[in-house]
PDB file of N, CA and C in Angstrom:
ATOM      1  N   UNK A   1       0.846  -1.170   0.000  1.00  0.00           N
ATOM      2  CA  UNK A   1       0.000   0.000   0.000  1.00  0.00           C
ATOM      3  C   UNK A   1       0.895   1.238   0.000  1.00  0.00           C
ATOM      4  N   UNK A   2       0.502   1.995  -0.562  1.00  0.00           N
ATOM      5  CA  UNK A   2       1.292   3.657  -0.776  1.00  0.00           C
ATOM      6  C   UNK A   2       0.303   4.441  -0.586  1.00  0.00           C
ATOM      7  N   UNK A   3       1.025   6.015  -0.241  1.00  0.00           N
ATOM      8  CA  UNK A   3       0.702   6.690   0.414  1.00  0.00           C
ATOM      9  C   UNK A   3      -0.870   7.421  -0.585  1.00  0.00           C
ATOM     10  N   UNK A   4      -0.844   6.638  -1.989  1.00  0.00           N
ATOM     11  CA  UNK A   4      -2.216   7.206  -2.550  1.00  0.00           C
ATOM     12  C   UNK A   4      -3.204   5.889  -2.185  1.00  0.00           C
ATOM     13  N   UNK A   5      -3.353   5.321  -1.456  1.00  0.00           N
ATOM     14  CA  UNK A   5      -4.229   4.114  -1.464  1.00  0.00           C
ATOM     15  C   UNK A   5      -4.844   4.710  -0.435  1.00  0.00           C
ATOM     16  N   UNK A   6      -6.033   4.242  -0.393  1.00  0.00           N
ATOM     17  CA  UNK A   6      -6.817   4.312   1.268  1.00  0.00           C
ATOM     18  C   UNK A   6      -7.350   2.994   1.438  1.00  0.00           C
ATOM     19  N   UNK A   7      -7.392   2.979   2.919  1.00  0.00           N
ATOM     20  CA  UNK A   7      -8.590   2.073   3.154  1.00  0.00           C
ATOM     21  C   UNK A   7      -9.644   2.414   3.920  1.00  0.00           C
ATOM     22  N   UNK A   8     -10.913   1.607   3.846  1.00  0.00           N
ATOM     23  CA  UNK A   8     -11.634   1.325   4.419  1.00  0.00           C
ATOM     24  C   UNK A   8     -12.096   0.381   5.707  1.00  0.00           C
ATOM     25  N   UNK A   9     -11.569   0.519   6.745  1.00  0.00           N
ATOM     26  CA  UNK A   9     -11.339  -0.439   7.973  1.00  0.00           C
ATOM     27  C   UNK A   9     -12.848  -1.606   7.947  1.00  0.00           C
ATOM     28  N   UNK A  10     -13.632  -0.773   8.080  1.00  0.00           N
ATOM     29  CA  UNK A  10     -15.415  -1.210   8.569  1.00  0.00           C
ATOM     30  C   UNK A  10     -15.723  -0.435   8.823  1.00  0.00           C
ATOM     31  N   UNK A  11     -17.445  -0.662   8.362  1.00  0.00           N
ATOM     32  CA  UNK A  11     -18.559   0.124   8.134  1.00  0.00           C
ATOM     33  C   UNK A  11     -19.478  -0.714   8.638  1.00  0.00           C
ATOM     34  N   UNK A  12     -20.257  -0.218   9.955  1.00  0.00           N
ATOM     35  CA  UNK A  12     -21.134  -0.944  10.493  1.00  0.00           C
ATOM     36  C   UNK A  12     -22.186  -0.314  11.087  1.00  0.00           C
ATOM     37  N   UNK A  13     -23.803  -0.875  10.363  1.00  0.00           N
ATOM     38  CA  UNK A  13     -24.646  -0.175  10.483  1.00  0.00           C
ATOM     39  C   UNK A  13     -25.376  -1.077  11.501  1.00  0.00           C
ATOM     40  N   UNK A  14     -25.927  -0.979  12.622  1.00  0.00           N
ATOM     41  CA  UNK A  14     -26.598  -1.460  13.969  1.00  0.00           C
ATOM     42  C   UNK A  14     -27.644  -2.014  13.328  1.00  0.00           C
ATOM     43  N   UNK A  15     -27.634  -3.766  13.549  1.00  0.00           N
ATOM     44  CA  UNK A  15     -28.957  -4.256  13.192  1.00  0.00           C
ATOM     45  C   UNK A  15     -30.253  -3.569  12.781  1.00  0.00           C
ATOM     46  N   UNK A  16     -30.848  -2.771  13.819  1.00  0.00           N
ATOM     47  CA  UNK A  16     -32.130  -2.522  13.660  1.00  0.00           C
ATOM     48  C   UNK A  16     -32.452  -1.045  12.727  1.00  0.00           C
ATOM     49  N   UNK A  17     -31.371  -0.707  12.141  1.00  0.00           N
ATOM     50  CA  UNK A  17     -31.241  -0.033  11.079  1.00  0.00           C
ATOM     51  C   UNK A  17     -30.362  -0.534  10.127  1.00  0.00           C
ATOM     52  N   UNK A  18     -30.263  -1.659   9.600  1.00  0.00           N
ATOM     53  CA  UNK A  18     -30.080  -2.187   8.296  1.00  0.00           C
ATOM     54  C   UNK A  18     -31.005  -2.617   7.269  1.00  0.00           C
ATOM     55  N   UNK A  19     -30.991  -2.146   5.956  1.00  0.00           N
ATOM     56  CA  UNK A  19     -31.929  -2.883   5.228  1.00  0.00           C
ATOM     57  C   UNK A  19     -32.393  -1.473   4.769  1.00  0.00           C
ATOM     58  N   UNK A  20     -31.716  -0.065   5.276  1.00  0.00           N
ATOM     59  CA  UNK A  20     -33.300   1.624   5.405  1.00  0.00           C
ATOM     60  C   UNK A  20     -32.015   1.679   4.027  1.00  0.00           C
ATOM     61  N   UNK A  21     -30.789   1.876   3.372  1.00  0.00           N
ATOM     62  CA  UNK A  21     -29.828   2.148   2.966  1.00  0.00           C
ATOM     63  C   UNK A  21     -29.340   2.976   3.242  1.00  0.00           C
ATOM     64  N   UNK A  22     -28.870   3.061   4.801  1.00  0.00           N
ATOM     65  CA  UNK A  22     -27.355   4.155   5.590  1.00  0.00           C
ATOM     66  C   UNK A  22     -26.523   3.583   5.136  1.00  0.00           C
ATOM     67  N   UNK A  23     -26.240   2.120   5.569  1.00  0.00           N
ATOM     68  CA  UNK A  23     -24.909   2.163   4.494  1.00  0.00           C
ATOM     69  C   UNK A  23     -24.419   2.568   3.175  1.00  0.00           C
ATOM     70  N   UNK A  24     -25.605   1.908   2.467  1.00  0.00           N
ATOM     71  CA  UNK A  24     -25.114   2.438   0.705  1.00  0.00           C
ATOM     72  C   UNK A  24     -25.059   4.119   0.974  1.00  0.00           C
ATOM     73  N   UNK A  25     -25.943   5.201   1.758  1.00  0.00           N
ATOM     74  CA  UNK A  25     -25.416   6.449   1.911  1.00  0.00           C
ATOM     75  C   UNK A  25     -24.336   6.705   2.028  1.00  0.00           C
ATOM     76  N   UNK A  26     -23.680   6.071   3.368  1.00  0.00           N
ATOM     77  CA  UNK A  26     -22.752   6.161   3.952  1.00  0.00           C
ATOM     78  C   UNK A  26     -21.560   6.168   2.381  1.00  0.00           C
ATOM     79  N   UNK A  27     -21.314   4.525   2.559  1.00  0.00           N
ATOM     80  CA  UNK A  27     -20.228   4.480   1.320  1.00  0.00           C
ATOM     81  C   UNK A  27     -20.284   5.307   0.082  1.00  0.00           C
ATOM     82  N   UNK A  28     -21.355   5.675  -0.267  1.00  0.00           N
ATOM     83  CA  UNK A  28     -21.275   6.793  -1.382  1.00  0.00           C
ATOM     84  C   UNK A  28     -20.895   7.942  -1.035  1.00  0.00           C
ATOM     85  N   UNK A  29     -21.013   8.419   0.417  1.00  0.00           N
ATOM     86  CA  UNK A  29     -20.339   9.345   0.560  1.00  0.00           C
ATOM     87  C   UNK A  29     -19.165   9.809   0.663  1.00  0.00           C
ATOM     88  N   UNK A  30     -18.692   8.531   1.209  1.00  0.00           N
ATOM     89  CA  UNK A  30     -17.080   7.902   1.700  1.00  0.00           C
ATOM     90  C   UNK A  30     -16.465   8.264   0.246  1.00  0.00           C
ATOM     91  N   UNK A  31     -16.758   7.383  -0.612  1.00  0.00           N
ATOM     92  CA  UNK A  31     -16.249   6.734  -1.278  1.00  0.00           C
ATOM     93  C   UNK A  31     -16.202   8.393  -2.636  1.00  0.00           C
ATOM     94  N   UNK A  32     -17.193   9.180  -2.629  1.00  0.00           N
ATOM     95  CA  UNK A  32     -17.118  10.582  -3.142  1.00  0.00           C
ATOM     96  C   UNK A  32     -16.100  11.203  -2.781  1.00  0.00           C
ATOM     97  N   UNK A  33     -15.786  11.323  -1.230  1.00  0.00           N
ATOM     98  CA  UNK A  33     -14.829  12.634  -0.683  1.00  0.00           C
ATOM     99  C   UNK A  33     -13.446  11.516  -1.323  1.00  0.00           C
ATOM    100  N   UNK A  34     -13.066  10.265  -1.148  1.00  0.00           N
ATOM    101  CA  UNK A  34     -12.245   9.710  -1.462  1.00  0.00           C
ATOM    102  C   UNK A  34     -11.697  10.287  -2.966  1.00  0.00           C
ATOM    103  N   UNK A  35     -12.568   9.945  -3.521  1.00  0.00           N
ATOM    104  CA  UNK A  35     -12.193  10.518  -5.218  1.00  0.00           C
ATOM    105  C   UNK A  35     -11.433  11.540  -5.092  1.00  0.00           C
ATOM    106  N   UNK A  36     -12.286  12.738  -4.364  1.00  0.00           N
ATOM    107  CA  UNK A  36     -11.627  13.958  -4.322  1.00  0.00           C
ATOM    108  C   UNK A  36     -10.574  14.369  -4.228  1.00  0.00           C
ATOM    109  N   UNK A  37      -9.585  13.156  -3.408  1.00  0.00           N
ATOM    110  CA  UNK A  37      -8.444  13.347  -3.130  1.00  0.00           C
ATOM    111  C   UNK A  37      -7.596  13.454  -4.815  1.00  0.00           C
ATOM    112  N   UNK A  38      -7.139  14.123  -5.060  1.00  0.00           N
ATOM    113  CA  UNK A  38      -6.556  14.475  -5.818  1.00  0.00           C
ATOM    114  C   UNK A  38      -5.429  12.990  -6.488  1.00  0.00           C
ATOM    115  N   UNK A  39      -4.778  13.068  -5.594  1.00  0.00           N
ATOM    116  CA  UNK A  39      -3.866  11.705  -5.855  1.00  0.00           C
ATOM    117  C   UNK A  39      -4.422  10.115  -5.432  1.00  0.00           C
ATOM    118  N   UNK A  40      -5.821  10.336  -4.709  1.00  0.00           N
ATOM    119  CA  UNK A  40      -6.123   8.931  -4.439  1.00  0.00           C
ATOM    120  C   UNK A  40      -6.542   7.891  -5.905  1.00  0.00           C
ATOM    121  N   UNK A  41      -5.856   6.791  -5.712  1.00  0.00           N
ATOM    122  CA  UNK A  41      -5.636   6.050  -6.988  1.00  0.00           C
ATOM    123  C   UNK A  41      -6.620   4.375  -6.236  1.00  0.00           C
ATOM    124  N   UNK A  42      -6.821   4.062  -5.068  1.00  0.00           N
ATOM    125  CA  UNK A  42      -7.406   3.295  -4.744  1.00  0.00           C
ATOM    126  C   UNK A  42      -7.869   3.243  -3.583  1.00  0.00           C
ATOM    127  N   UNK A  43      -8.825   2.649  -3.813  1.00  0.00           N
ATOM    128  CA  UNK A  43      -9.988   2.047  -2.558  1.00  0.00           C
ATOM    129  C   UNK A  43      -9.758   0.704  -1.590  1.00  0.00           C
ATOM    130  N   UNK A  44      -9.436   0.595  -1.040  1.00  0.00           N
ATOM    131  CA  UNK A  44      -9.488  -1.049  -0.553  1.00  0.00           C
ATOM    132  C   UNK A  44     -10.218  -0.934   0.500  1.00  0.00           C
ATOM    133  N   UNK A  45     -11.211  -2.108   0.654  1.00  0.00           N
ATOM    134  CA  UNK A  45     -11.839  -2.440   2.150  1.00  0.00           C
ATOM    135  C   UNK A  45     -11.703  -4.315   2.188  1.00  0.00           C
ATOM    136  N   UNK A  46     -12.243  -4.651   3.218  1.00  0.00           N
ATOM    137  CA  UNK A  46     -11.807  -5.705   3.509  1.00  0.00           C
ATOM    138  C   UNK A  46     -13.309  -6.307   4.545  1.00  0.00           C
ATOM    139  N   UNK A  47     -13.467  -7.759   4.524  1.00  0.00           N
ATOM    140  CA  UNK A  47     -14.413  -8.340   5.454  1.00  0.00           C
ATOM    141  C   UNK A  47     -14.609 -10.027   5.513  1.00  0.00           C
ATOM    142  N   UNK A  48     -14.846 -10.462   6.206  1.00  0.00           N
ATOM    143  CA  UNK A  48     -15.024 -11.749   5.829  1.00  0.00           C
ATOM    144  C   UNK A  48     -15.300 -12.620   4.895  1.00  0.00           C
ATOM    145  N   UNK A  49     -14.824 -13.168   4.398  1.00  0.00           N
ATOM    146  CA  UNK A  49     -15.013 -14.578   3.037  1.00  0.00           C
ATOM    147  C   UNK A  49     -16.299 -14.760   3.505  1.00  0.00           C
ATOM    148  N   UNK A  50     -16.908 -15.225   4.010  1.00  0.00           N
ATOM    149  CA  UNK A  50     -18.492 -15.983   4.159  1.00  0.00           C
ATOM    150  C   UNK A  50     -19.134 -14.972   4.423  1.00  0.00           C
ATOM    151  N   UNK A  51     -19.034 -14.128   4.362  1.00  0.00           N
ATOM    152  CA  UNK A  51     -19.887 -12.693   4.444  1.00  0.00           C
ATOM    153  C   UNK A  51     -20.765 -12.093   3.441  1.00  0.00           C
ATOM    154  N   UNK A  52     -21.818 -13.287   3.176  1.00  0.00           N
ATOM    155  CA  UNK A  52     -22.170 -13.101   1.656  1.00  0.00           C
ATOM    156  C   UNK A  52     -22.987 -11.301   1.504  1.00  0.00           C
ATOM    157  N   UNK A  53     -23.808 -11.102   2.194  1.00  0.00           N
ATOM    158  CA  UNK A  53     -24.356  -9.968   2.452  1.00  0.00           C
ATOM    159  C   UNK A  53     -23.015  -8.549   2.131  1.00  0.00           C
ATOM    160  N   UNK A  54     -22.065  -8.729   3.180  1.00  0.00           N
ATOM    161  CA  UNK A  54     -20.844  -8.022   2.713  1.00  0.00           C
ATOM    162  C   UNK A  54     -20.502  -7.752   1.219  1.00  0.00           C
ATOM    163  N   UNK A  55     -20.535  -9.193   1.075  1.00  0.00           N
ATOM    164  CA  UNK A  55     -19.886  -9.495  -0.725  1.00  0.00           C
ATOM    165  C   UNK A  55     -20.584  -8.701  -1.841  1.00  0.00           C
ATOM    166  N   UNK A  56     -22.242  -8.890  -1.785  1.00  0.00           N
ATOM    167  CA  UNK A  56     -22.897  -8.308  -2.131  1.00  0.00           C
ATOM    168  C   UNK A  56     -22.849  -6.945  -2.472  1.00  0.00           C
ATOM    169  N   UNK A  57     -22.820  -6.496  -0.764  1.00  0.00           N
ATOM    170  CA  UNK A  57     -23.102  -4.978  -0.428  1.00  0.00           C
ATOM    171  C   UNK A  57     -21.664  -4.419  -1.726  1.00  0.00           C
ATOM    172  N   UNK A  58     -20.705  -4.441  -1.273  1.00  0.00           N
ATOM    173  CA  UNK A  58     -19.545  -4.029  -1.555  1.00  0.00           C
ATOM    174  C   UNK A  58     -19.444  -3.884  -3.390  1.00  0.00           C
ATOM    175  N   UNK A  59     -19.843  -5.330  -4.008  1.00  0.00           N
ATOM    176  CA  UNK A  59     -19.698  -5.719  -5.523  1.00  0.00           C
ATOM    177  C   UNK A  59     -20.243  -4.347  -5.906  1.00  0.00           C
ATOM    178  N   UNK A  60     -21.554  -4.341  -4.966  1.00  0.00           N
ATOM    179  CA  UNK A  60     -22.560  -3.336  -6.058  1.00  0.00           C
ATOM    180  C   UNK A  60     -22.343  -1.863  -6.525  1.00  0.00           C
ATOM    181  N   UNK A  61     -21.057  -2.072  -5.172  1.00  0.00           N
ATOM    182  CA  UNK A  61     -20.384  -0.499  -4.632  1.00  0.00           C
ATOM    183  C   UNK A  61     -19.348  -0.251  -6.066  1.00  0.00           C
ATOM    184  N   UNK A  62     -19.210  -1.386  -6.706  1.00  0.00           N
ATOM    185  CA  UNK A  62     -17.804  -1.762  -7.339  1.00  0.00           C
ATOM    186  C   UNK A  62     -16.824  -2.118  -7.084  1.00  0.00           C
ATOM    187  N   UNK A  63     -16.726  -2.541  -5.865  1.00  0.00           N
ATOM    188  CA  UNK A  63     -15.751  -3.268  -5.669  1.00  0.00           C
ATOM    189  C   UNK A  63     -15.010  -4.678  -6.360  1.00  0.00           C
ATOM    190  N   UNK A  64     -13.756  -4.766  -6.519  1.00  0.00           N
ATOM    191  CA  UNK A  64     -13.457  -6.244  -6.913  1.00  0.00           C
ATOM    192  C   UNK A  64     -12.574  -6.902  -6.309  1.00  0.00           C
ATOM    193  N   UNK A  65     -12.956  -8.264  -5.545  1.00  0.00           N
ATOM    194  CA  UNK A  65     -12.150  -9.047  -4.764  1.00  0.00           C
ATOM    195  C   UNK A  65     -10.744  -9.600  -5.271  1.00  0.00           C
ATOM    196  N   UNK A  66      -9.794  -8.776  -4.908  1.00  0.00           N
ATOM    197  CA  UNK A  66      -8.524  -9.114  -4.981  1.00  0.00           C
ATOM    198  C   UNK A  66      -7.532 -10.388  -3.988  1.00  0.00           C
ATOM    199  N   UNK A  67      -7.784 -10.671  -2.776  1.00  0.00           N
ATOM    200  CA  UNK A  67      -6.830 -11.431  -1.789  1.00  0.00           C
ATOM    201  C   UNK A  67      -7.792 -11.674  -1.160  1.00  0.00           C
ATOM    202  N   UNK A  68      -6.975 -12.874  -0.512  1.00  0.00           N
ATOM    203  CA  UNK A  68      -6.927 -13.251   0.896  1.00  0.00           C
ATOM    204  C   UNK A  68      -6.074 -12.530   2.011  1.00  0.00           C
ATOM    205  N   UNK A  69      -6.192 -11.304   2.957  1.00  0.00           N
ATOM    206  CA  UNK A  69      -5.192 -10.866   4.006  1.00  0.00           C
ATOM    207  C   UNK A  69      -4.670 -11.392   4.871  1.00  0.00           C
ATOM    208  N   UNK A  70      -3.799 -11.256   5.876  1.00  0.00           N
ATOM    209  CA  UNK A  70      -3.022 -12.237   6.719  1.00  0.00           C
ATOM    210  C   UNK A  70      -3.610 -12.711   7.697  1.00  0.00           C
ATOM    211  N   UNK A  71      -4.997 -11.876   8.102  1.00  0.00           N
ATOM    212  CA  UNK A  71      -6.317 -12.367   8.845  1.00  0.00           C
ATOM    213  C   UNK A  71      -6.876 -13.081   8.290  1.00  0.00           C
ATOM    214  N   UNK A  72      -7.311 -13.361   7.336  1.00  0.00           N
ATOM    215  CA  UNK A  72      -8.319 -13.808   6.659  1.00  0.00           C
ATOM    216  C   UNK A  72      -9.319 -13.535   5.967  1.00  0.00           C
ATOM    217  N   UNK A  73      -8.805 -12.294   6.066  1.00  0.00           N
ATOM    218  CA  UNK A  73     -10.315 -11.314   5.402  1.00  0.00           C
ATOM    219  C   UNK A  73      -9.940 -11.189   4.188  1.00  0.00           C
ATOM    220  N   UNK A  74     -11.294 -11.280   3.460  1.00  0.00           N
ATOM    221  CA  UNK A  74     -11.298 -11.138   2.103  1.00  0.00           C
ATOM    222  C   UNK A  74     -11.043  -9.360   1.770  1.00  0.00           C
ATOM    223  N   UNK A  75     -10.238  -8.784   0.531  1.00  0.00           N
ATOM    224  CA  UNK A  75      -9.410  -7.924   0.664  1.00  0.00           C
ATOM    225  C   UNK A  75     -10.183  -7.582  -0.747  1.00  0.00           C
ATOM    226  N   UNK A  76     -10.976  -6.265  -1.183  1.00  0.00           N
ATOM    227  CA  UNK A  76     -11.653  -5.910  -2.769  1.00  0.00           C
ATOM    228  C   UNK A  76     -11.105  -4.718  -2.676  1.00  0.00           C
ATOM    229  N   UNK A  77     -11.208  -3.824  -3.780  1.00  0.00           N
ATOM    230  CA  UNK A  77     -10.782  -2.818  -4.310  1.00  0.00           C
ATOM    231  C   UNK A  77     -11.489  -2.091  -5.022  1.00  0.00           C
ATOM    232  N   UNK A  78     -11.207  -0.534  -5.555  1.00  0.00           N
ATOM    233  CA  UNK A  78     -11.841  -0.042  -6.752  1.00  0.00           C
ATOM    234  C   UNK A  78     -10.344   0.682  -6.890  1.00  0.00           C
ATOM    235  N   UNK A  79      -9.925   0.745  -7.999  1.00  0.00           N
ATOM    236  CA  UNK A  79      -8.968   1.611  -8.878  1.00  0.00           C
ATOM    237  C   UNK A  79      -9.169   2.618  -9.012  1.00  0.00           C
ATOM    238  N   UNK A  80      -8.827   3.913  -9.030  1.00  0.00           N
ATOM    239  CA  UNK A  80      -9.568   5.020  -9.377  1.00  0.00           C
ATOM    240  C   UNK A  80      -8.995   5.622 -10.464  1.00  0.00           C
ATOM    241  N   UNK A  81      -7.364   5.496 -10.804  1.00  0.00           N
ATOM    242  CA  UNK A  81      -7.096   6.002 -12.207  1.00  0.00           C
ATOM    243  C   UNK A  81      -6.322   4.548 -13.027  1.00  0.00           C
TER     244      UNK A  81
END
């Protein structure tokens, strides 16, 4: 990772407000000011392999699953240039 990459640690929306779309807000917003960065060239977030809901959420975001991390977490991306 270099100093134009970011990541995304986790994004976690409290059960009884999942499903309203804060998250998809959320990450579109994230994922807007990110662009902005002038030199930011990538996105990475990361979450569990069996996390199908995750997998989902994320694909639709554009994300694309690149690795396995040294945890275990499944590791996706978006490119930005």
């Amino acid at each position: 990772m270099t100093s134009r990459d970011t990541t995304q640690y986790r994004l976690m929306v409290d059960y009884p407000s999942q499903n309203q779309g804060i998250g998809r807000r959320a990450m579109e917003l994230l994922l807007a000011e990110i662009r902005d960065f002038a030199d930011a060239r990538r996105i990475t977030i990361c979450y569990k392999p069996d996390n199908a809901t995750a997998r989902r959420f994320y694909a639709l975001l554009g994300f694309v699953e690149t690795d396995i991390d040294e945890l275990g977490e499944m590791v996706a991306e978006i490119l930005l240039q």
